[in-house]
C-alpha atoms as a PDB file:
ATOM      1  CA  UNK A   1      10.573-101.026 -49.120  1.00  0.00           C
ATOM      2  CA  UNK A   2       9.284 -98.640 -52.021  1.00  0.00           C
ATOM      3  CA  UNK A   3      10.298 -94.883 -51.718  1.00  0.00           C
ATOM      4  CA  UNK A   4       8.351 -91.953 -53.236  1.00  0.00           C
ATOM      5  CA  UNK A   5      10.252 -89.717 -54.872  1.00  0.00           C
ATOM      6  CA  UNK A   6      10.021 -86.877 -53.115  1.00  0.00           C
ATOM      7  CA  UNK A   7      10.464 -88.975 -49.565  1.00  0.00           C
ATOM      8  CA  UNK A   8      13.461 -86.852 -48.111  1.00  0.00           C
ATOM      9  CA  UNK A   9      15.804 -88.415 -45.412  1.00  0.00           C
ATOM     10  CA  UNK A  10      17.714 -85.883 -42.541  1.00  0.00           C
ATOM     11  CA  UNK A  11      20.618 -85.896 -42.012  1.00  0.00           C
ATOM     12  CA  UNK A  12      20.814 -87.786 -38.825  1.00  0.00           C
ATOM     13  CA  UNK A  13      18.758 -90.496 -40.674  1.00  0.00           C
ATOM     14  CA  UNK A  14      21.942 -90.544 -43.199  1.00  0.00           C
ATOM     15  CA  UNK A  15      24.056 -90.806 -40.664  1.00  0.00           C
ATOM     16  CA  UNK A  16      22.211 -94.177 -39.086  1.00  0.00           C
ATOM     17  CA  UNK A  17      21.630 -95.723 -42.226  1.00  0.00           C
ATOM     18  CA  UNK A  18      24.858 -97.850 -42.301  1.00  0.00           C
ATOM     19  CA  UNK A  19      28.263 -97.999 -41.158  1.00  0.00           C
ATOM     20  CA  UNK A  20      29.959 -97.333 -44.312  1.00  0.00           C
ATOM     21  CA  UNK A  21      28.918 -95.006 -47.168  1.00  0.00           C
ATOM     22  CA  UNK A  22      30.368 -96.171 -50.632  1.00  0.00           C
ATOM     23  CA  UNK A  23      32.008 -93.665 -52.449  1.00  0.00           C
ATOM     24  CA  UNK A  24      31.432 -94.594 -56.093  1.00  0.00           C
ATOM     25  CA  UNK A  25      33.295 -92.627 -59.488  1.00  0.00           C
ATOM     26  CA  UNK A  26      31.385 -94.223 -62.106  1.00  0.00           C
ATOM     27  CA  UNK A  27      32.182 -93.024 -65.368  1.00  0.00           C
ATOM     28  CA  UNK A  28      29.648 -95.135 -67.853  1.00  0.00           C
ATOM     29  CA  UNK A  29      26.069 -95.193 -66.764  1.00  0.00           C
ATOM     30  CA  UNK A  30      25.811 -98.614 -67.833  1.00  0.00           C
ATOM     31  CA  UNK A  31      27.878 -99.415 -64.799  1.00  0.00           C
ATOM     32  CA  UNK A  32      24.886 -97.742 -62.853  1.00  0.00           C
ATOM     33  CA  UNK A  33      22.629-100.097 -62.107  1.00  0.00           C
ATOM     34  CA  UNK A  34      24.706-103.221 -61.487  1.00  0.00           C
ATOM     35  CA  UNK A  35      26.671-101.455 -59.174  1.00  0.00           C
ATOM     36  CA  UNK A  36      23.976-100.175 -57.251  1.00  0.00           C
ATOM     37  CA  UNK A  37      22.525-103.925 -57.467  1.00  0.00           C
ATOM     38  CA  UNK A  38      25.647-105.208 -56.082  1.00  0.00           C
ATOM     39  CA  UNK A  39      26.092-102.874 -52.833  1.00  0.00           C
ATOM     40  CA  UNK A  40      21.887-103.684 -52.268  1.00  0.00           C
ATOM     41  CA  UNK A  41      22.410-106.654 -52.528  1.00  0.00           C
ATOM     42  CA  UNK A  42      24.544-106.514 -49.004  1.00  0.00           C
ATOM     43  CA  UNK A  43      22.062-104.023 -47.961  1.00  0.00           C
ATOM     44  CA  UNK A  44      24.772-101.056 -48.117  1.00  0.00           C
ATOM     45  CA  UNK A  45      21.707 -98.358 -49.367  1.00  0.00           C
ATOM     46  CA  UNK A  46      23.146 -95.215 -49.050  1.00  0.00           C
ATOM     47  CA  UNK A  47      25.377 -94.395 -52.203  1.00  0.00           C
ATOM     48  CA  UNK A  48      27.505 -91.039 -52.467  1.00  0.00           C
ATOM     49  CA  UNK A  49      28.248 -90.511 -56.115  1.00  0.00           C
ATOM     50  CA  UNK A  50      30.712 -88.270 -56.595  1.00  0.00           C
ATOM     51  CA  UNK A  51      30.696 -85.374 -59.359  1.00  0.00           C
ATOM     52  CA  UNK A  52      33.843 -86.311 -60.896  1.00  0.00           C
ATOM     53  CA  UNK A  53      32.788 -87.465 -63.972  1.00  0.00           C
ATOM     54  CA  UNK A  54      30.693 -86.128 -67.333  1.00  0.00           C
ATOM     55  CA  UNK A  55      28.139 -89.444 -66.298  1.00  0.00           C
ATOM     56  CA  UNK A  56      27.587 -89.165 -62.813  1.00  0.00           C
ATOM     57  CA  UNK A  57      24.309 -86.950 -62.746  1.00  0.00           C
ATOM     58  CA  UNK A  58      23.149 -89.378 -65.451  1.00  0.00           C
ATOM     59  CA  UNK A  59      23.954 -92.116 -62.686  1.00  0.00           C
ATOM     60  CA  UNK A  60      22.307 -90.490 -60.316  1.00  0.00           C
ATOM     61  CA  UNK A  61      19.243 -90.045 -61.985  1.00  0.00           C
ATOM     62  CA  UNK A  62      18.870 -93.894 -63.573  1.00  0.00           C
ATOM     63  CA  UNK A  63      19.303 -95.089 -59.637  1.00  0.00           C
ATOM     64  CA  UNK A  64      17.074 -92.890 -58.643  1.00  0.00           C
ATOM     65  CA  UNK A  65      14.278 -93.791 -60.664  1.00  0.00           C
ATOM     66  CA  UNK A  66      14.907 -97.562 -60.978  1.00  0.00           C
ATOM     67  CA  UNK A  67      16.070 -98.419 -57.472  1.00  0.00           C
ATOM     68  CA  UNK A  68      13.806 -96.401 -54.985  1.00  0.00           C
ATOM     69  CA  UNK A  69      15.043 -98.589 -52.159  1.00  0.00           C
ATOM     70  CA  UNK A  70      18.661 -96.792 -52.808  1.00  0.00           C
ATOM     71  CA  UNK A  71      19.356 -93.684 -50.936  1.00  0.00           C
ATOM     72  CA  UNK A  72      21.780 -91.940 -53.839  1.00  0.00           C
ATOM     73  CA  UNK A  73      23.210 -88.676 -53.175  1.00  0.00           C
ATOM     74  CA  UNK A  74      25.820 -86.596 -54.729  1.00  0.00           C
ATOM     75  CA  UNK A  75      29.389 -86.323 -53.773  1.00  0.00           C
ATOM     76  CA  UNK A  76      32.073 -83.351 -54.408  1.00  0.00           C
ATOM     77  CA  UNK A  77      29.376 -80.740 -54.679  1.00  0.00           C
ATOM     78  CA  UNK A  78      31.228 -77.935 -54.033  1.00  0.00           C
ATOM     79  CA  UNK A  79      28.777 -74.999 -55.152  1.00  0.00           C
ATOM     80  CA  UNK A  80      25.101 -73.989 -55.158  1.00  0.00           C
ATOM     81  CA  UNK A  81      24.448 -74.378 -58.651  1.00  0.00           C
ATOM     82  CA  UNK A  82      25.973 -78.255 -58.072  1.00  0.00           C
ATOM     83  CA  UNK A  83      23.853 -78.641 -55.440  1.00  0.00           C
ATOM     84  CA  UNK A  84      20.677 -77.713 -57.251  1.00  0.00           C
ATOM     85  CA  UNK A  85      22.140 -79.770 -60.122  1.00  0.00           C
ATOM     86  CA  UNK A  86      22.125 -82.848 -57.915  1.00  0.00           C
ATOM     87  CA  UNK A  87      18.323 -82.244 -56.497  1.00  0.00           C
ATOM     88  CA  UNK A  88      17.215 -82.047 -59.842  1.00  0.00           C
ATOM     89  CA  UNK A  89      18.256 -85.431 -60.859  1.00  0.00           C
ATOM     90  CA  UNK A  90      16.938 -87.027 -58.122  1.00  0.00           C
ATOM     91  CA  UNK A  91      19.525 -87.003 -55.206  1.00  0.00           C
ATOM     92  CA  UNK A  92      18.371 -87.244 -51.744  1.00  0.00           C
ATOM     93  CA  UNK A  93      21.262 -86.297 -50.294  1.00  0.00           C
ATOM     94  CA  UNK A  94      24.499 -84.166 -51.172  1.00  0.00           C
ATOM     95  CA  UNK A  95      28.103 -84.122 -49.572  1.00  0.00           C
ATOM     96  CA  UNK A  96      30.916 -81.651 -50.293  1.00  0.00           C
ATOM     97  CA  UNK A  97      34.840 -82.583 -49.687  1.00  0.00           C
ATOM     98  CA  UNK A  98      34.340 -78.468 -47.956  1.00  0.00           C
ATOM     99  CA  UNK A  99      32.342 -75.517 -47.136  1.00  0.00           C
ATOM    100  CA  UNK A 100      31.902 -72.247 -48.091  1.00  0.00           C
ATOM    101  CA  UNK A 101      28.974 -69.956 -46.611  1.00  0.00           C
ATOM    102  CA  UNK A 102      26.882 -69.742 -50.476  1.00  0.00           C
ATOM    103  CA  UNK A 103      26.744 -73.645 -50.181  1.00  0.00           C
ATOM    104  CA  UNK A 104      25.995 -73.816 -46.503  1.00  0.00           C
ATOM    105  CA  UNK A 105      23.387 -71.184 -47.158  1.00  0.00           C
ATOM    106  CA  UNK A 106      22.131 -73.066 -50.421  1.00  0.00           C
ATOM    107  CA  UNK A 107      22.084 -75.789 -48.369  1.00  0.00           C
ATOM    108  CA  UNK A 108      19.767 -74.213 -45.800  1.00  0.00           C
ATOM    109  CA  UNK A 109      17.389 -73.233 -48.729  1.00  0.00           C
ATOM    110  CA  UNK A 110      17.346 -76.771 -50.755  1.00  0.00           C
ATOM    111  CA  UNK A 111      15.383 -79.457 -50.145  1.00  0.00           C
ATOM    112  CA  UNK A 112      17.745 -82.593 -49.804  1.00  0.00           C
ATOM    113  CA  UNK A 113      20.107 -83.367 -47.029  1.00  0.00           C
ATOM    114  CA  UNK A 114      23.367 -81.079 -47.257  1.00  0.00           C
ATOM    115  CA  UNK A 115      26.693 -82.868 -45.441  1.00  0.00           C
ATOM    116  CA  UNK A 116      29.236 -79.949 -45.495  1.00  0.00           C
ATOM    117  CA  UNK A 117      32.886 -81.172 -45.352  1.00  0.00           C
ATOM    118  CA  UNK A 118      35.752 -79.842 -42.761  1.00  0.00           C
ATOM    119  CA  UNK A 119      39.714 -80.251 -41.920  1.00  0.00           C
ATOM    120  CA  UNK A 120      39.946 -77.713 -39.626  1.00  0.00           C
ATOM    121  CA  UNK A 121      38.408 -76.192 -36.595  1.00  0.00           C
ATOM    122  CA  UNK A 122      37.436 -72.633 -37.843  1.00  0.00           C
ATOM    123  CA  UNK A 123      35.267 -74.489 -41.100  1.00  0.00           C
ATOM    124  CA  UNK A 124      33.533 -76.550 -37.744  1.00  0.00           C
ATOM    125  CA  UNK A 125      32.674 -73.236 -36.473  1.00  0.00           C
ATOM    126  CA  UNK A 126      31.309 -71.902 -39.696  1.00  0.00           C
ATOM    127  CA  UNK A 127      29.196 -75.056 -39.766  1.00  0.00           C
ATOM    128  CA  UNK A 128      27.293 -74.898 -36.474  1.00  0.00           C
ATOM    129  CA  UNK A 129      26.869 -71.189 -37.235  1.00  0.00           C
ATOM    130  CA  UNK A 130      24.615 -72.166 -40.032  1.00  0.00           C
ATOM    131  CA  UNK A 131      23.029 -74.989 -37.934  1.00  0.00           C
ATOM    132  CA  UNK A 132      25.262 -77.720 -39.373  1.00  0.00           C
ATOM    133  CA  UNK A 133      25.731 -80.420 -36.808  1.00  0.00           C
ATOM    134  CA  UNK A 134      25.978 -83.541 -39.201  1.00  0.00           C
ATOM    135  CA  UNK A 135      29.310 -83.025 -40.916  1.00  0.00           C
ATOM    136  CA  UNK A 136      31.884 -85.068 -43.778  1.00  0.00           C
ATOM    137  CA  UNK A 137      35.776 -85.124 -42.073  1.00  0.00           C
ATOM    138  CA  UNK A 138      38.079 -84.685 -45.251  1.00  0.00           C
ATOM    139  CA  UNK A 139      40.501 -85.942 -46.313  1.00  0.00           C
ATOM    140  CA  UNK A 140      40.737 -87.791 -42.663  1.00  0.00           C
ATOM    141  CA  UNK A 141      44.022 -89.489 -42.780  1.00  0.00           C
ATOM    142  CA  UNK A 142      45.850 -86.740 -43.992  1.00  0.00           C
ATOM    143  CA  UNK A 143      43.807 -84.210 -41.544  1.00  0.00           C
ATOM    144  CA  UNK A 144      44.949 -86.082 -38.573  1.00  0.00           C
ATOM    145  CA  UNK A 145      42.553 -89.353 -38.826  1.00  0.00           C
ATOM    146  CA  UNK A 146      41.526 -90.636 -35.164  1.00  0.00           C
ATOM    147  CA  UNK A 147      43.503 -88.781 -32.592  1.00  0.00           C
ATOM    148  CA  UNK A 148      42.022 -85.497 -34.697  1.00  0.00           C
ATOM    149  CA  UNK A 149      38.741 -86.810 -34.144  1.00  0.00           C
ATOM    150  CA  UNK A 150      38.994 -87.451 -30.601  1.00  0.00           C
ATOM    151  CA  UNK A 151      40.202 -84.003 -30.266  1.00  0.00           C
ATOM    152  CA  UNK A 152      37.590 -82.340 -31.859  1.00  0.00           C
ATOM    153  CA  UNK A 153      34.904 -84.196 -29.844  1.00  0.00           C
ATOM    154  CA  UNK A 154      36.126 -82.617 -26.394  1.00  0.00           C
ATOM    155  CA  UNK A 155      34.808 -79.265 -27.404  1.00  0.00           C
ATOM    156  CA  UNK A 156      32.484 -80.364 -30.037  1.00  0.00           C
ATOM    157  CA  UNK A 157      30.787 -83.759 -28.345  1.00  0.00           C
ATOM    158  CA  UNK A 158      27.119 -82.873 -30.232  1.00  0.00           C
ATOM    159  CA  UNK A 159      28.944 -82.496 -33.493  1.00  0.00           C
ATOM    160  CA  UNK A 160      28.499 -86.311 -35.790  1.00  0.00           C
ATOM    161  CA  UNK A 161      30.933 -86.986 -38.289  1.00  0.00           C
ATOM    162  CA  UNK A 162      31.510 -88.872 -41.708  1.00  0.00           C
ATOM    163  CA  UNK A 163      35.134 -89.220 -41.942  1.00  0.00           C
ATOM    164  CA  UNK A 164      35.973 -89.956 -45.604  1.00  0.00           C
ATOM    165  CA  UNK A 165      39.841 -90.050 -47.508  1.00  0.00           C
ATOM    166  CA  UNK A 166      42.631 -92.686 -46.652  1.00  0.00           C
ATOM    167  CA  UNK A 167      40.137 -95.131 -45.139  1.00  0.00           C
ATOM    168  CA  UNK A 168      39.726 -98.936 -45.527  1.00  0.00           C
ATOM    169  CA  UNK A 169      39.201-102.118 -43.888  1.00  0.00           C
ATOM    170  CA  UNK A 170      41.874-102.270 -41.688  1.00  0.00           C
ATOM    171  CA  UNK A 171      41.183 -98.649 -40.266  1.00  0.00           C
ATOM    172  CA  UNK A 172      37.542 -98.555 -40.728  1.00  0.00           C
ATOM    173  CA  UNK A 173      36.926-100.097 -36.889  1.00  0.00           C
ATOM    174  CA  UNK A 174      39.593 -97.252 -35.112  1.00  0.00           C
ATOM    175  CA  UNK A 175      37.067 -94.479 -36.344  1.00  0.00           C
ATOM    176  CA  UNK A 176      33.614 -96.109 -36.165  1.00  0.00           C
ATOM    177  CA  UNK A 177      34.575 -96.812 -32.453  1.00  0.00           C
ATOM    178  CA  UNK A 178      34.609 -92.884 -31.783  1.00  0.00           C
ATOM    179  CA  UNK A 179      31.230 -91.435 -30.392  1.00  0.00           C
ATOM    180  CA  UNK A 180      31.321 -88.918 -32.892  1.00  0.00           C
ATOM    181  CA  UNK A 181      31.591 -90.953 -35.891  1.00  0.00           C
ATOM    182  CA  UNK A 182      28.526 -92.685 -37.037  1.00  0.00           C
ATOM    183  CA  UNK A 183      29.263 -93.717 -40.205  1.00  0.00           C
ATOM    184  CA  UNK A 184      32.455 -94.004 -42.981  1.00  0.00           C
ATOM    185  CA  UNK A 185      33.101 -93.354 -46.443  1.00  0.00           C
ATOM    186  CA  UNK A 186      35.408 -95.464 -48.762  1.00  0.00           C
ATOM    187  CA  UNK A 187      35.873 -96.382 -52.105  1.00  0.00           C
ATOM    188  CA  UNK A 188      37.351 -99.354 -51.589  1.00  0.00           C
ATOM    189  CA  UNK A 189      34.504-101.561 -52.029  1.00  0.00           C
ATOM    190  CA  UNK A 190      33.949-100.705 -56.043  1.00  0.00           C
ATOM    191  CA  UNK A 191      37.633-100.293 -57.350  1.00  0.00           C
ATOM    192  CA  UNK A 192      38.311 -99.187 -60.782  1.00  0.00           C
ATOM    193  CA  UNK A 193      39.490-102.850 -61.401  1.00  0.00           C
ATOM    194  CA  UNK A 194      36.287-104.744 -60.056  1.00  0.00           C
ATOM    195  CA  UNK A 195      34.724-101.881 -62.643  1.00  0.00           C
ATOM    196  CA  UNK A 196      36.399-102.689 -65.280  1.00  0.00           C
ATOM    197  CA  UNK A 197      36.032-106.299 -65.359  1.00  0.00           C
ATOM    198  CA  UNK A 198      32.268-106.122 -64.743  1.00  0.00           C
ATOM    199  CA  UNK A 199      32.901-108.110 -61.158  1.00  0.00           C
ATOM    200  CA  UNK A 200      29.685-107.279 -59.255  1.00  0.00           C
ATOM    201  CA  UNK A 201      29.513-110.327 -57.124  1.00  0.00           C
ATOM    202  CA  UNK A 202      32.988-108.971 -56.118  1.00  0.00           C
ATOM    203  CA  UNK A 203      31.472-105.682 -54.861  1.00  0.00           C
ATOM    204  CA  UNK A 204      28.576-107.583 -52.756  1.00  0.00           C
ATOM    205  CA  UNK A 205      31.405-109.787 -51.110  1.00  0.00           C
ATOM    206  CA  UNK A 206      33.444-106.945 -50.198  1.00  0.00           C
ATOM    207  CA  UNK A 207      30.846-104.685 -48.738  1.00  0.00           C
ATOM    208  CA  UNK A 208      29.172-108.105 -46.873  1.00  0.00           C
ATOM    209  CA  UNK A 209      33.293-108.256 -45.575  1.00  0.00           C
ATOM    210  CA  UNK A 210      33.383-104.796 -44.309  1.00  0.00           C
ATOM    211  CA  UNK A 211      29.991-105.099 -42.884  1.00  0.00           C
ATOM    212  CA  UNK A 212      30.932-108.344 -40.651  1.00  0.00           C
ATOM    213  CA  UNK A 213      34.396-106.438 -40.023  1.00  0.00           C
ATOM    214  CA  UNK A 214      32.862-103.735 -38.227  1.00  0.00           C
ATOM    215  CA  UNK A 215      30.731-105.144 -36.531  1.00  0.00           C
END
């Protein structure tokens, strides 16, 4: 399937689009497109590239415009200038490690999907206040990982969650089998060593892996 480019996808659509969202640092845009290849090729289409290095709006653009059937956002946005940063290079979708009420509010008044991040009850709050029910969990091992979870979702059983930090394949299943996780992020499945020998089959196997493991 083709996209246009200014299709737009909700954040409940995100959410649905896969059981785990690859969080990819990719420091050479040359890395871009094979990359992106490789995770299609497993049908993983929802790609969070995170703003940690000089390349990755570059990155973001390139996929973007070559692979339409990719949904690329940004990860580690973390301000409203970021955030308008990562709509102008093409990003459909943007996710920040935390909140603050600018970004919410920037997020209210962009045009791509915003995925605030929380560790803590009081940033939930802050969230839903600004209509917010689709939200990152971060860093989720060290916030309390599955029994934190299933504590938040007594009071908060509407609220969805990405949990992201500390996970992998052998605790990807304990969180994906919460009702209020839909989907996982991980950066497991394009290591700095499958990178850096130019391994791409490597990153389709693992994904396909991960895919038949949660299942």
């Amino acid at each position: 399937m083709t996209l246009s480019n200014n299709w737009q996808v909700s954040p409940k659509d995100l959410f649905a689009m896969g059981p785990i969202v690859p969080v990819l640092v990719i420091k050479d845009v040359a890395d871009a497109l094979p990359i992106a290849e490789a995770l299609l090729a497993a049908n993983v289409k929802v790609l969070e590239v995170t703003l940690r290095t000089p390349a990755a709006l570059d990155v973001i653009s390139i996929i973007a415009k070559e692979l339409p059937e990719a949904v690329v956002g940004a990860g580690t946005v973390t301000n409203r200038a970021m955030l308008q940063q990562c709509q102008d290079a093409g990003a459909k979708f943007a996710i920040s490690p935390g909140l603050t009420k600018d970004l919410l509010q920037a997020g209210k008044e962009g045009d791509i999907a915003l995925i605030p991040g929380i560790s803590s009850i009081s940033e939930l709050m802050d969230g839903i206040d600004y209509g917010y029910d689709h939200l990152k969990f971060f860093p989720a091992e060290a916030s309390g990982g599955v029994k934190a979870l299933q504590s938040i979702g007594g009071p908060f059983p509407d609220i969805k969650f990405c949990p992201t930090g500390g996970i992998n394949i052998n605790n990807v299943r304990d969180y994906l089998a919460l009702p209020n996780v839909a989907c996982c992020g991980g950066s497991w499945l394009v290591s700095d060593e499958i990178v850096a020998n130019k391994n791409w089959s490597a990153i389709t196997d693992l994904a396909l892996k991960a895919l038949a493991h949660v299942k």
